[in-house]
Protein backbone atom coordinates (compact mmCIF):
# COMPACT_ATOMS: atom_id res chain seq x y z
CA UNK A 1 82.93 96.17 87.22
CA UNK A 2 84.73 96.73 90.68
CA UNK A 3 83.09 98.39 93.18
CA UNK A 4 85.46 100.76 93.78
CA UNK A 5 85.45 101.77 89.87
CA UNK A 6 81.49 101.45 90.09
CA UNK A 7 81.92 103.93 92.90
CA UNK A 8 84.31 106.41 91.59
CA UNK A 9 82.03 106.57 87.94
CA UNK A 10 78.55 107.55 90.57
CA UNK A 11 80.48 110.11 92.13
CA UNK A 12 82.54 111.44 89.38
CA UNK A 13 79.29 111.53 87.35
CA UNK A 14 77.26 113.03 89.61
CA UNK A 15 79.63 115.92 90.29
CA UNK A 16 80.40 116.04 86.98
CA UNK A 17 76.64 116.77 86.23
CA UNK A 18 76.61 119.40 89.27
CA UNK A 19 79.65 121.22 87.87
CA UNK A 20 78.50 121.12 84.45
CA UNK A 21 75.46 123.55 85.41
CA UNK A 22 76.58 125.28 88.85
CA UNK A 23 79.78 126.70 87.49
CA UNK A 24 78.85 128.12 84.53
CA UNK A 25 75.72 129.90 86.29
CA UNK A 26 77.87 131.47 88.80
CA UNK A 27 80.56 132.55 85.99
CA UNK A 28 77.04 134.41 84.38
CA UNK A 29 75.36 135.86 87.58
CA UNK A 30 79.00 137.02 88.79
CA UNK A 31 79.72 138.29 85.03
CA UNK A 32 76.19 139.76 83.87
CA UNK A 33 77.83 143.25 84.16
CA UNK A 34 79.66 143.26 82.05
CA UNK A 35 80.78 142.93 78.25
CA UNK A 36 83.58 140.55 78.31
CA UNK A 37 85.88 138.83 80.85
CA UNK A 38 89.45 139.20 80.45
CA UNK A 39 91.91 136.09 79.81
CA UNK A 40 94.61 137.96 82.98
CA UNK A 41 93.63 140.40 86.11
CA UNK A 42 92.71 140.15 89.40
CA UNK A 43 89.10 139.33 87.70
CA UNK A 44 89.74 137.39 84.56
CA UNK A 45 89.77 133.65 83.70
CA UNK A 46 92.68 132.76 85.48
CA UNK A 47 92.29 134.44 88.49
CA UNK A 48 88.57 132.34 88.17
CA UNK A 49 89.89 129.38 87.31
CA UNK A 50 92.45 129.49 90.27
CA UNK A 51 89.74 130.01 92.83
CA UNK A 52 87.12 127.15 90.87
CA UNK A 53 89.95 125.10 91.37
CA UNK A 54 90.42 125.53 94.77
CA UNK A 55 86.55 125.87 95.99
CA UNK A 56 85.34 123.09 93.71
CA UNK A 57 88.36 120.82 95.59
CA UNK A 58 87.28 121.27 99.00
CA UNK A 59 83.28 121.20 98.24
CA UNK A 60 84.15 117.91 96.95
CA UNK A 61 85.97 116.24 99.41
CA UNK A 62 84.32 117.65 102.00
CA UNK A 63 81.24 115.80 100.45
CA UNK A 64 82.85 112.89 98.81
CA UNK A 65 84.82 111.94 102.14
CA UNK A 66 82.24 110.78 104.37
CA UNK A 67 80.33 109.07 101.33
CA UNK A 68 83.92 106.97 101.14
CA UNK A 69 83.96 106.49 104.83
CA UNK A 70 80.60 105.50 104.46
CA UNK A 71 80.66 103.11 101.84
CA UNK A 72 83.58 101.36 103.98
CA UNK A 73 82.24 101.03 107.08
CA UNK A 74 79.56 99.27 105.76
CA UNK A 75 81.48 96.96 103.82
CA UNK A 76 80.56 98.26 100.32
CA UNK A 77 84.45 99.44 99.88
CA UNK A 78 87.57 97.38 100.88
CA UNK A 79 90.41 99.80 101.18
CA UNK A 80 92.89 99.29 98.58
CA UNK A 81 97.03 98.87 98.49
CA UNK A 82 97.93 100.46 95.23
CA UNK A 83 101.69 100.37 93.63
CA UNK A 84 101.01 103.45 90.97
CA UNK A 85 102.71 106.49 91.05
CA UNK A 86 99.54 108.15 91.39
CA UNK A 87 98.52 106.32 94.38
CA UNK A 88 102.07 107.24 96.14
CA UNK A 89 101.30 110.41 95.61
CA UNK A 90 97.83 110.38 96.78
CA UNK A 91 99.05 108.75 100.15
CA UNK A 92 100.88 111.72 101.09
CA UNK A 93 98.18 114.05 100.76
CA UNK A 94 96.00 115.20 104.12
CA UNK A 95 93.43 112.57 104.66
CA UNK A 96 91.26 114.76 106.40
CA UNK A 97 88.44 116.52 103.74
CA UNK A 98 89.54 120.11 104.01
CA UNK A 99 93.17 119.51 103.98
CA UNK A 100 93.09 116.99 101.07
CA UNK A 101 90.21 119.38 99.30
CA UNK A 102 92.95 122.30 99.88
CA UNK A 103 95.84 120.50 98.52
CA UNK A 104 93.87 119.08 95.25
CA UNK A 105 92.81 122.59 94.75
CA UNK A 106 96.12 123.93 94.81
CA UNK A 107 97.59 121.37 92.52
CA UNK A 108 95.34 121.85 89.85
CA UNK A 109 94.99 125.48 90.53
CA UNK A 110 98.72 125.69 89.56
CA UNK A 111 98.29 123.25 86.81
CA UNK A 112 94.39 123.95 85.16
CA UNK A 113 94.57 127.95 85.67
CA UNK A 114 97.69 128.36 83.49
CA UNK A 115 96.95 125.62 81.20
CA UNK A 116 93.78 127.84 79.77
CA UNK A 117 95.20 130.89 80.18
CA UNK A 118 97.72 129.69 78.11
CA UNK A 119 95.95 128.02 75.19
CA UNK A 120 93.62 131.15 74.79
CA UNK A 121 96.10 133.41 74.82
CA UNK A 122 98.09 131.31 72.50
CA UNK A 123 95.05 131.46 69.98
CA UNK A 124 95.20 135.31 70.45
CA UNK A 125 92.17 135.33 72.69
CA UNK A 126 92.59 137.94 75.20
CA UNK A 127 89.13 138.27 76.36
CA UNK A 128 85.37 136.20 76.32
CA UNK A 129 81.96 137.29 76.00
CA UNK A 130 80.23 135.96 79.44
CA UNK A 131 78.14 133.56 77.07
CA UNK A 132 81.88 132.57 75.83
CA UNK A 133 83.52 131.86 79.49
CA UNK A 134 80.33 129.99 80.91
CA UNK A 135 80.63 127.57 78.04
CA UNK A 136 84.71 127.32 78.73
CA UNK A 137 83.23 126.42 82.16
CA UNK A 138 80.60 123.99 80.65
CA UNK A 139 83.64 122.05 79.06
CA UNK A 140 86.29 122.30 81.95
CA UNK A 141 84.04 121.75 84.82
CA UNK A 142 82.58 118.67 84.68
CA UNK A 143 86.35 116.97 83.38
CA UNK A 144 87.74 118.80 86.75
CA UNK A 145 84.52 118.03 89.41
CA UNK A 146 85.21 114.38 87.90
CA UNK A 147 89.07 114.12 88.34
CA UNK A 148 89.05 115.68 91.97
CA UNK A 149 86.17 112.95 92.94
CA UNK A 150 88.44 110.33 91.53
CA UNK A 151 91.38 111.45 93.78
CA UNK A 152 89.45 111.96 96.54
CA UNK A 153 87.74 108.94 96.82
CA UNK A 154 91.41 106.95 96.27
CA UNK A 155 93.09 108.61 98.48
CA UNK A 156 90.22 108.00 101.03
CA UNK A 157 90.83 104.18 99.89
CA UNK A 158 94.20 104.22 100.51
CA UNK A 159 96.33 103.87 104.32
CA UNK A 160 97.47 107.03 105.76
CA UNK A 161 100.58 107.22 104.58
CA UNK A 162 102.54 104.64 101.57
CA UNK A 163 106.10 105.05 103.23
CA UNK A 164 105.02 104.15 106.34
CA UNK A 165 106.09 107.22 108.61
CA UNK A 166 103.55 108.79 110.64
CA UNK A 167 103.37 112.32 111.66
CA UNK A 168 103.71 113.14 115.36
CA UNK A 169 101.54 116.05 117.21
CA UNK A 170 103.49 118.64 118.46
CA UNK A 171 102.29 119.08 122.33
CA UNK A 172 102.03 122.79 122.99
């Protein structure tokens, strides 16, 4: 195995692992309360899901990053040129944690939030028990902590930017 891949399957385990019991805690200490958590509103699932997407993003790459950097500098990681569509894509995202973190999370928030909402409410599920949503968080967690790790450390691994262009500072 590579060690990039060798890498990528540490991290995305670990967070995997840290998502798989930190999120669904939270979603019970933040839900005791009450009887049931609604699929929509400004407290339901997707509203949740929008902000784990976005909080989990930025945690990550603001840990993952310098564990990349890391791993490069002393020579454990070689960066990588990359033809895939996903790596193009990758390459024009911030390189810097927060701004990559921020991005991921609103990608996926826009993608993973709707998704669910959308399969539960398309199974006529308008509402979970707390036990309920910390086990939905227990299955999309650890796929989502594992996926943002994998992005972040590629696009770590990759050059600043795949078309070549640089962006300029804007004195003032």
């Amino acid at each position: 195995m590579s060690p990039l891949r060798n890498f990528i399957r540490t991290q995305g385990i670990a967070c995997a692992a840290i998502n798989a019991v930190l999120n669904p805690l939270l979603a019970w200490l933040m839900n005791r309360h009450v009887a049931t958590v609604s699929v929509l509103g400004g407290d339901g699932i997707l509203a949740d899901t929008a902000i784990t997407c976005g909080v989990m993003s930025v945690l990550v790459a603001s840990c993952v990053s310098p564990a990349v950097r890391r791993a490069r500098e002393t020579g454990g990681l070689a960066p990588v040129e990359d033809g895939t569509v996903e790596a193009s894509v990758l390459a024009r995202l911030p390189r810097t944690a927060v701004g990559l973190g921020l991005a991921i999370g609103a990608a996926t928030a826009i993608v993973v939030g709707p998704a669910i909402a959308a399969a539960l409410l398309a199974g006529g599920v308008t509402a979970l028990s707390v036990a309920g949503f910390a086990m939905l968080k227990i299955v999309y967690t650890p796929v989502l902590g594992y996926a943002v790790t994998r992005w972040v450390i590629l696009r770590q691994m990759l050059p600043a930017r795949s078309d070549g262009s640089r962006r300029r500072r804007v004195a003032g």
